[in-house]
Protein backbone atom coordinates (compact mmCIF):
# COMPACT_ATOMS: atom_id res chain seq x y z
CA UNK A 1 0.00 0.00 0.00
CA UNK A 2 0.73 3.61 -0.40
CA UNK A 3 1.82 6.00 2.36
CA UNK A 4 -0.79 8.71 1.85
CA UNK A 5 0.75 12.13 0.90
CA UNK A 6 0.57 14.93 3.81
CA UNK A 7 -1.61 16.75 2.25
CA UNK A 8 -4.30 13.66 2.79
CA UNK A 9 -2.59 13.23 6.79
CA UNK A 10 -3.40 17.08 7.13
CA UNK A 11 -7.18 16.48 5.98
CA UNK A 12 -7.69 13.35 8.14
CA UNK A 13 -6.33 14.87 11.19
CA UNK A 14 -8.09 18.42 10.94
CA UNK A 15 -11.22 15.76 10.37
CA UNK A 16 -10.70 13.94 13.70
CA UNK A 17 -9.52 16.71 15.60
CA UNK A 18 -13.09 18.70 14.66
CA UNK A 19 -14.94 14.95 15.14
CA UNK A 20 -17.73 14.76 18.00
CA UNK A 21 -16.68 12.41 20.82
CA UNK A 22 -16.45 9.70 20.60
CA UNK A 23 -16.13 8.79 17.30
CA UNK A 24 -16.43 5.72 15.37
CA UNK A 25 -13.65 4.87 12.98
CA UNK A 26 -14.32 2.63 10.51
CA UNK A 27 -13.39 1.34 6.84
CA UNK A 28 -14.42 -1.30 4.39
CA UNK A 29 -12.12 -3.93 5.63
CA UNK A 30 -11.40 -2.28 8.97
CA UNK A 31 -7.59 -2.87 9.41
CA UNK A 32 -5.19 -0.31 6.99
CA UNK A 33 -7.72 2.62 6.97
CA UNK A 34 -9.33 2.55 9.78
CA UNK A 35 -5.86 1.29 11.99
CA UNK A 36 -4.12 4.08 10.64
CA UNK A 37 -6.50 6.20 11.41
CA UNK A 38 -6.51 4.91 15.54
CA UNK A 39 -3.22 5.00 15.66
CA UNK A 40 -2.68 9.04 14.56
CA UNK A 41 -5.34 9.42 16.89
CA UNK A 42 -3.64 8.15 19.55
CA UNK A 43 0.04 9.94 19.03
CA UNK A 44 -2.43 13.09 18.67
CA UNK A 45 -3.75 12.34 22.19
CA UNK A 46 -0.99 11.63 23.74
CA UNK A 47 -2.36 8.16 24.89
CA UNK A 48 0.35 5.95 24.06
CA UNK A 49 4.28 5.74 22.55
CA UNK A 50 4.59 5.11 19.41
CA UNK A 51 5.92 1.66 20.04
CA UNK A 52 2.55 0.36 21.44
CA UNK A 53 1.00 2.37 18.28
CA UNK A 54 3.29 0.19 16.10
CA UNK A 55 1.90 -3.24 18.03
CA UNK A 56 -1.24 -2.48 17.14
CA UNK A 57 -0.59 -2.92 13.03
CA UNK A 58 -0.42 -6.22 13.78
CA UNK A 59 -2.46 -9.83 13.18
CA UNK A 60 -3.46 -9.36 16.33
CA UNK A 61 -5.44 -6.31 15.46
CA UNK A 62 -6.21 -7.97 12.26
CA UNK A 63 -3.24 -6.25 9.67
CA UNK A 64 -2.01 -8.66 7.97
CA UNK A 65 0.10 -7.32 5.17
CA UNK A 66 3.84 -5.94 6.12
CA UNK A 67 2.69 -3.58 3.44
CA UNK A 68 -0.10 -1.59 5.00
CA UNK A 69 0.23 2.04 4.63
CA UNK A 70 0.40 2.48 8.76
CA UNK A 71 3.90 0.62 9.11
CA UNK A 72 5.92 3.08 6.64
CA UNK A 73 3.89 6.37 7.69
CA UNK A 74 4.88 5.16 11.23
CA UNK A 75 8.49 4.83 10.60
CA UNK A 76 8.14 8.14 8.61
CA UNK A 77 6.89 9.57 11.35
CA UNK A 78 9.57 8.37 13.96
CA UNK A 79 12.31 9.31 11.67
CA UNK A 80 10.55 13.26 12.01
């Protein structure tokens, strides 16, 4: 998958940032969209490091592709 551009990272957080809460985040196969989305949430929030962020683009939360879009926007993000 491909790491969407900042431009699209600017418009999704300025969307859940302005978001009633809570907020139900959900996709069409709930695991690259809809994970990615959590997990900016979260480093937004403060509610977790980004290593537990990273744990959660895992099987266990039901990503199963070392490709998804979350793992290289992470590392991206890390490296900033």
């Amino acid at each position: 998958k491909e790491v969407p551009s900042s431009q699209l990272i600017k418009k999704l957080i300025a969307i859940v940032d302005n978001a009633p809460k809570p907020t139900l985040i959900h996709c069409y196969w709930g695991a690259d969209r809809s994970g990615l989305t959590s997990a900016i949430v979260l480093i937004l929030n403060n509610e977790t490091n980004l290593d537990k962020v990273r744990q959660q683009l895992s099987w266990r939360y039901f990503v199963f592709s070392a490709k998804s879009a979350g793992l290289p926007l992470l590392q991206q993000y890390q490296n900033w």
